[in-house]
Protein backbone atom coordinates (compact mmCIF):
# COMPACT_ATOMS: atom_id res chain seq x y z
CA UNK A 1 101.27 130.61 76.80
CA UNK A 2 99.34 128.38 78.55
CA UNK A 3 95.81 127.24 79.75
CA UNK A 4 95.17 124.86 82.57
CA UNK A 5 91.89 122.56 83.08
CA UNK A 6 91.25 120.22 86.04
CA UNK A 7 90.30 117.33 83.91
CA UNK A 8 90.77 116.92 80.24
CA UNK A 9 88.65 114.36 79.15
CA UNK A 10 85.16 116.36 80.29
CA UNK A 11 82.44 118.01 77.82
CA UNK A 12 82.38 121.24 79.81
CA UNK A 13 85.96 122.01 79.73
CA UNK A 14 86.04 121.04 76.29
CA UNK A 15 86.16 124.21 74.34
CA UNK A 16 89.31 125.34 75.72
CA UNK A 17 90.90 122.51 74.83
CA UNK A 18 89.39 122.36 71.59
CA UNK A 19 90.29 125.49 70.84
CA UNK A 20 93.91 124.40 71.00
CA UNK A 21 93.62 121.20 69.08
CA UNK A 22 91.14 123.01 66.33
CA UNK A 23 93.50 125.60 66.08
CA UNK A 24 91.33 128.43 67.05
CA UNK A 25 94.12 130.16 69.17
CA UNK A 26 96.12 129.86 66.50
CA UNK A 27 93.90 131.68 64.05
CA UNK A 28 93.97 134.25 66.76
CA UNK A 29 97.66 135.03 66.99
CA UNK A 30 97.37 133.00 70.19
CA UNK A 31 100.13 130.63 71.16
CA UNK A 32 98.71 129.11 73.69
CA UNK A 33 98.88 125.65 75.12
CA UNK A 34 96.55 123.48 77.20
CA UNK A 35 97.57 121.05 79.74
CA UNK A 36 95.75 118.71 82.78
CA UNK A 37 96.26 120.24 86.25
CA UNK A 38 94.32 118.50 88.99
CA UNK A 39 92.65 119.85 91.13
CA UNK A 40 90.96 122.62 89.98
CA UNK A 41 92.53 124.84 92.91
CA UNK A 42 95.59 123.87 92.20
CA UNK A 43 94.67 125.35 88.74
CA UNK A 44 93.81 128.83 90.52
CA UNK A 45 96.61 128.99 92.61
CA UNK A 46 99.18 128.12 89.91
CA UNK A 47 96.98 130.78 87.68
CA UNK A 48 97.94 133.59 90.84
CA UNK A 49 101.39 132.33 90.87
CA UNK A 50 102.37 133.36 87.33
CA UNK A 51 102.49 129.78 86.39
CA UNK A 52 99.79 129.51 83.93
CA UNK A 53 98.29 132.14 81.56
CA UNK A 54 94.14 130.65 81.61
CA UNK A 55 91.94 128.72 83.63
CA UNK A 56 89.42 127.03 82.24
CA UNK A 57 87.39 125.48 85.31
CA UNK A 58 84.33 126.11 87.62
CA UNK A 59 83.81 129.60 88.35
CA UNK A 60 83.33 129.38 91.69
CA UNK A 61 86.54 127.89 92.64
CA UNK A 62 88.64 130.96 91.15
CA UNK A 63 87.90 131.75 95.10
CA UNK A 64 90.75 128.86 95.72
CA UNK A 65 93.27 131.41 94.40
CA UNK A 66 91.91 134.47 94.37
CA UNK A 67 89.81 135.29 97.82
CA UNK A 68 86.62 137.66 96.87
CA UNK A 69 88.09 137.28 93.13
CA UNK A 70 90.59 139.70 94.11
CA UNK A 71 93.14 139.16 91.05
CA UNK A 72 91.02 137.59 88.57
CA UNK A 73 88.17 137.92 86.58
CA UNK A 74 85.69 135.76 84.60
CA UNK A 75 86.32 136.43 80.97
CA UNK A 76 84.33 133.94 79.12
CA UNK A 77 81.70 131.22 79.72
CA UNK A 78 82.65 127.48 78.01
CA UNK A 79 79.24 126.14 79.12
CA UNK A 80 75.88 127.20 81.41
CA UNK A 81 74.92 125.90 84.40
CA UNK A 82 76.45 123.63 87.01
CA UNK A 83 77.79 120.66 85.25
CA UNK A 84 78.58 117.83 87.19
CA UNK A 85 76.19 114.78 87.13
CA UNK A 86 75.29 112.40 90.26
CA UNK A 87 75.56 108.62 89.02
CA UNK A 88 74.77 105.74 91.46
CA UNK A 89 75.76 101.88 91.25
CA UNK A 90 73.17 100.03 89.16
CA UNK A 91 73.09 97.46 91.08
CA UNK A 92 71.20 100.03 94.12
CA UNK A 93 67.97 100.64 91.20
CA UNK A 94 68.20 103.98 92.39
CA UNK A 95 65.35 105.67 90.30
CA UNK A 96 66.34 109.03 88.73
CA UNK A 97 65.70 112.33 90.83
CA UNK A 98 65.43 110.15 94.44
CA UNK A 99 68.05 112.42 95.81
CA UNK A 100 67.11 110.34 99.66
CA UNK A 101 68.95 107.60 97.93
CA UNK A 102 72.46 109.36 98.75
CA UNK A 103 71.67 108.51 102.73
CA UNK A 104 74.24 106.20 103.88
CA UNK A 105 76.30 105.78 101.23
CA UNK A 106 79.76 106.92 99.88
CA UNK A 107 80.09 109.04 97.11
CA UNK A 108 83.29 110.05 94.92
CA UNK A 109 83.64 114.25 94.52
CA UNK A 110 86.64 115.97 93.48
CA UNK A 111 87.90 119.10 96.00
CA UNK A 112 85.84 121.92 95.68
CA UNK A 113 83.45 120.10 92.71
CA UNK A 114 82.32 118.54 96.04
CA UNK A 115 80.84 122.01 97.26
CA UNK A 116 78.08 121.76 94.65
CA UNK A 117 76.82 118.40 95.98
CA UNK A 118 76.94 118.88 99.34
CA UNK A 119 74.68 122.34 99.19
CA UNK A 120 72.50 120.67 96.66
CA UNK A 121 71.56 117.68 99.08
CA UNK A 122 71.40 120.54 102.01
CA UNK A 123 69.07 122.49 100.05
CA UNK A 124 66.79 119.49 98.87
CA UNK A 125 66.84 118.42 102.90
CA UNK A 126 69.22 116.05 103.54
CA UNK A 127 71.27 116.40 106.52
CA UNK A 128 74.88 114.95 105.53
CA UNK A 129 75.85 114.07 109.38
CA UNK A 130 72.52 112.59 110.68
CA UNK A 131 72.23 111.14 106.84
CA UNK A 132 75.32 109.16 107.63
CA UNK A 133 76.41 110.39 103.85
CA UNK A 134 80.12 110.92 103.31
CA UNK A 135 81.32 112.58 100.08
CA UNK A 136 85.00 112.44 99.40
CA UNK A 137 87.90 111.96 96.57
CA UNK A 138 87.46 109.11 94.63
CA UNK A 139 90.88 106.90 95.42
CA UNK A 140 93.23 107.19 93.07
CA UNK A 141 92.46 110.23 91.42
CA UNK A 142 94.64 112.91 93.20
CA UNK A 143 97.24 111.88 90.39
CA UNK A 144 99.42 113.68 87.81
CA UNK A 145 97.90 113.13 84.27
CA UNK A 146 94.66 111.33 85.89
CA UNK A 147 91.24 112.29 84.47
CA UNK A 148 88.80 112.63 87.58
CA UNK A 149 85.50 111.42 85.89
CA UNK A 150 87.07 108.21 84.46
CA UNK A 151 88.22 107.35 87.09
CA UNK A 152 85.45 107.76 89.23
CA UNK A 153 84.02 105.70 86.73
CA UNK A 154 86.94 102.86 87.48
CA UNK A 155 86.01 103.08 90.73
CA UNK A 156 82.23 102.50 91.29
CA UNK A 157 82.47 99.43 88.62
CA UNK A 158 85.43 97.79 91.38
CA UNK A 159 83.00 98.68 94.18
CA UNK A 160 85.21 101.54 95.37
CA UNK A 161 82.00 103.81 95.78
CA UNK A 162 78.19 103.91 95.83
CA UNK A 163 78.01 106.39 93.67
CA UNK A 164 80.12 110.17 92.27
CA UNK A 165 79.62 113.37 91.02
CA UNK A 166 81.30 114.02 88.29
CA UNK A 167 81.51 115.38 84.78
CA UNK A 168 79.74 113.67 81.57
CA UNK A 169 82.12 112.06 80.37
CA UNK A 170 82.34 110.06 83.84
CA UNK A 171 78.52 109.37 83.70
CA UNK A 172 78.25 108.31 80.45
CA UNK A 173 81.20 105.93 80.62
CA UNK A 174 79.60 104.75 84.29
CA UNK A 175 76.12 104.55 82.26
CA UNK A 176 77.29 102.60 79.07
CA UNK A 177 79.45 99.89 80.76
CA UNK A 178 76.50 99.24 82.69
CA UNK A 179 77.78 100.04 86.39
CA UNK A 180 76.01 103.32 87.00
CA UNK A 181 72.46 104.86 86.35
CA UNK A 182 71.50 108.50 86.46
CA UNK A 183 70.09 110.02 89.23
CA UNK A 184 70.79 114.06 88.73
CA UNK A 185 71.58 116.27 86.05
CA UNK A 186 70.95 119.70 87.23
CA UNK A 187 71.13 121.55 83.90
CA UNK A 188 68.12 119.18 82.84
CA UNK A 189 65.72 120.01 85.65
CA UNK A 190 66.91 117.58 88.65
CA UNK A 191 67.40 118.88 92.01
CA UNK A 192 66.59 122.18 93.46
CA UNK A 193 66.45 125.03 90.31
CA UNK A 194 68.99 127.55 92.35
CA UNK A 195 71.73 124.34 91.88
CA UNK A 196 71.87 125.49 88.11
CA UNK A 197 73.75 128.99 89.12
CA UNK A 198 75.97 127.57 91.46
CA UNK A 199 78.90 127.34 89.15
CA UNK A 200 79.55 126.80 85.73
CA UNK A 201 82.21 125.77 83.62
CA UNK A 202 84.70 129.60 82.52
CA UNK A 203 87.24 131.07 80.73
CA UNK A 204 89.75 132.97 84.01
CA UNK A 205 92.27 135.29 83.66
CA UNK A 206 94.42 137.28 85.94
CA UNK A 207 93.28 141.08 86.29
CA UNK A 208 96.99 142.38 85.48
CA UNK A 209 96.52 140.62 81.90
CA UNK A 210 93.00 141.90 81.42
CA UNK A 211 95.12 145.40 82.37
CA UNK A 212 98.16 145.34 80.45
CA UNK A 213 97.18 143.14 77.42
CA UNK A 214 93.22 143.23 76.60
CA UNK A 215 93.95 142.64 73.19
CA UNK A 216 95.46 138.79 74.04
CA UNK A 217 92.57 137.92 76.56
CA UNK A 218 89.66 138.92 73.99
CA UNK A 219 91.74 136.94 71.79
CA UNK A 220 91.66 133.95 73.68
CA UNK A 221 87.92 134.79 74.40
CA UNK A 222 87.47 135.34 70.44
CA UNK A 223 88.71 132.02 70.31
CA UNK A 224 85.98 130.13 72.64
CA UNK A 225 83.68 131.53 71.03
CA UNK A 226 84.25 130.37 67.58
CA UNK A 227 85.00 127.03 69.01
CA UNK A 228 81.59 127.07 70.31
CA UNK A 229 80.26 127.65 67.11
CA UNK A 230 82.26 125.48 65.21
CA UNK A 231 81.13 122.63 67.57
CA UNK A 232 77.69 123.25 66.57
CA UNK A 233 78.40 123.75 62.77
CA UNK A 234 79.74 120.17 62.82
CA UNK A 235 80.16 117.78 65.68
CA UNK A 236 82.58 115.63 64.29
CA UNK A 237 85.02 118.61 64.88
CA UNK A 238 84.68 117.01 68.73
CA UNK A 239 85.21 113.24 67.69
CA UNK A 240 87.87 114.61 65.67
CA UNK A 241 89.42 116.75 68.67
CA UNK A 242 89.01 113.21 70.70
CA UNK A 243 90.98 111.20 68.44
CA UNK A 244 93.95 113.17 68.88
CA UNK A 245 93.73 113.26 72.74
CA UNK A 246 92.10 110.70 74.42
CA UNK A 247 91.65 106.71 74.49
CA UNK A 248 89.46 105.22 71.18
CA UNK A 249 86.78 104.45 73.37
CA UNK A 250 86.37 107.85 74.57
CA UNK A 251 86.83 109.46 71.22
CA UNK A 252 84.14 107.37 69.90
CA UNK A 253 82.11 108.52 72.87
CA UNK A 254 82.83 112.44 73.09
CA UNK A 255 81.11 113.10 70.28
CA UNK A 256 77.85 112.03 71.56
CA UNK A 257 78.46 113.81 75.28
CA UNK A 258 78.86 116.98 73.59
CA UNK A 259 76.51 117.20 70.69
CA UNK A 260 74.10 117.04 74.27
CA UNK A 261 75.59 119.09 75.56
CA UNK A 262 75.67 121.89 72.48
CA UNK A 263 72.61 123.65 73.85
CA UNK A 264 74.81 125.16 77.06
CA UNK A 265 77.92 126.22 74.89
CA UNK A 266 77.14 129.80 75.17
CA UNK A 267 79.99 132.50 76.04
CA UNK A 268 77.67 134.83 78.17
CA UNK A 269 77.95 135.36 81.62
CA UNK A 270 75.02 136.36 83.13
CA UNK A 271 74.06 138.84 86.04
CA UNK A 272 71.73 136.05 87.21
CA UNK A 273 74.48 133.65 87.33
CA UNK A 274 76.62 135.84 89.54
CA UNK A 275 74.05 136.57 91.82
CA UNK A 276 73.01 132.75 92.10
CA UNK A 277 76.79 131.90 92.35
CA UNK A 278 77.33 134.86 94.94
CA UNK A 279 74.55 133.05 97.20
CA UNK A 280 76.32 129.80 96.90
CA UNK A 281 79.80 131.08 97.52
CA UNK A 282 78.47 132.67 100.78
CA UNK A 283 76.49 130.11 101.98
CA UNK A 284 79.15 127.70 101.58
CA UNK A 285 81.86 129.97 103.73
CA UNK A 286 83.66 130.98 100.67
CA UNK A 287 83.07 134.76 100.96
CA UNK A 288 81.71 136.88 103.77
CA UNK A 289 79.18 138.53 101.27
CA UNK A 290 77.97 138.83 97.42
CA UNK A 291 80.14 140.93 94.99
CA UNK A 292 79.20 143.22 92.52
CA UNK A 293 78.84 142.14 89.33
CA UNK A 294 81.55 143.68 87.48
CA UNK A 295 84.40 142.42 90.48
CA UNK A 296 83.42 139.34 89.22
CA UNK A 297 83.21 139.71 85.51
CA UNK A 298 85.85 141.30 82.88
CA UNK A 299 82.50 143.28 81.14
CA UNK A 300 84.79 144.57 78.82
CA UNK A 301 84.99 141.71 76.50
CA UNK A 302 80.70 140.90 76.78
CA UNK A 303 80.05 142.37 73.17
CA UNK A 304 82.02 139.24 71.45
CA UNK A 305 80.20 136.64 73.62
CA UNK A 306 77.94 136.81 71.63
């Protein structure tokens, strides 16, 4: 089987893929595989295709393959709250939370991660057109194999960008060689409070699996879970989950992303969550009107979140 994420070397996606290299799924009967498929609609529509077993990626871009989640449900939560980071050049002293600071510049999103920024500025009054502020793919990272926050990273430090949003790993590599500072982080208070619930990193499956074989998706769910404990049993589980995938600089530095980030690694999907990512998906044109709850969610496997 296998399980698709839109970038592999990212803190919020990392359960899934820890629960591979862990051997979590394993544990669980689970054979099940996870690869790098950028970008995260191509994820969804390769998930609706039959191509791919799991998604783990933003919940509000299951939309890209699944229109009103027709299809698919959320099974699992890898991390709370909207996840990506907005890190400007250094060299701009762009104090942290002056979200005016965007005006007139270029910043590096991914497709459909840039939804999140875009109704963030709206909502905290910028006006992207009359701001002059263009948000777009960071070059070079519509790639096979290419990790999206490194090399948004790559690309502000050669002067590609003013600044990107992008996952932790991206800002903390952008932050440590000295070419970016921090001016949001959602999940930590910046930026309008409704930004938290417009996405957050999940666990997706298709509804014919949840259907026809419950037993392998709480499995799989079973299986983030006790990743997510594991991680916070003993972090070096995440260096040591590093090691085997990624560069040794970013093994050295995953560790520290994620023991940050321990607090949000929580399986539960909340009905205030859905409701703030229903307003966001409608505001941003990507459904006519909210959903219920349980269209949304697989409630069936809530009792092992937890």
């Amino acid at each position: 089987m296998r399980l698709a994420v839109p970038d592999l070397i990212s803190n919020s996606y990392f359960p899934a893929v820890a629960a591979d290299v862990l051997g979590f799924y394993d544990a669980e009967g689970l054979d099940l595989k996870h690869e790098l498929l950028f970008p995260v609609d191509a994820c969804y529509r390769a998930l609706r295709d039959g191509e791919i077993d799991f998604v783990g990626g933003s919940a509000h871009a299951t939309l890209a393959g699944f229109p009103d989640f027709e299809g698919a449900r959320l099974v699992a939560s890898l991390s709370q709250g909207m996840y990506w980071f907005l890190i400007m050049r250094s060299d701009l002293n762009v104090a942290r939370g002056d979200i005016d600071a965007v005006k007139g510049r270029n910043i590096g999103a991914a497709p459909w991660v840039e939804l999140g920024l875009k109704r963030l500025l709206t909502e905290a009054g910028i006006d992207l057109a009359a701001d002059n502020v263009t948000i777009a793919p960071v070059p070079g990272a519509i790639q096979p194999g290419v990790s999206f926050g490194m090399m948004a990273a790559k690309a502000l430090e050669d002067g590609k960008l003013d600044g990107f949003w992008a996952n932790g790993m991206g800002a903390e590599t952008a932050i440590r060689r000295g070419v970016g500072s921090l001016v949001l982080d959602v999940r930590r208070g910046d930026g309008p409070k409704s930004a938290f619930n417009y996405t957050q990193p999940v666990l997706v499956a298709r509804e014919d699996m949840i259907r026809d074989d419950p037993d392998t998706v709480a499995a799989a769910v079973r299986a983030i879970v006790k990743t997510q404990n594991a991680l916070k049993a003993d972090i070096s589980r995440a260096t040591l989950v590093g090691e085997k995938l990624f560069s040794p600089d970013e093994a050295a530095m995953i560790g520290d992303v994620v023991a940050r980030d321990l607090p949000f690694y929580d399986a539960r999907i909340s009905e205030e969550f859905v409701a703030g990512m229903n307003r966001f998906a409608v505001q941003m044109g990507l459904m006519d009107a909210p959903l219920p709850y349980d269209r949304i969610v697989a409630t069936q496997f809530s009792g092992i979140w937890a």
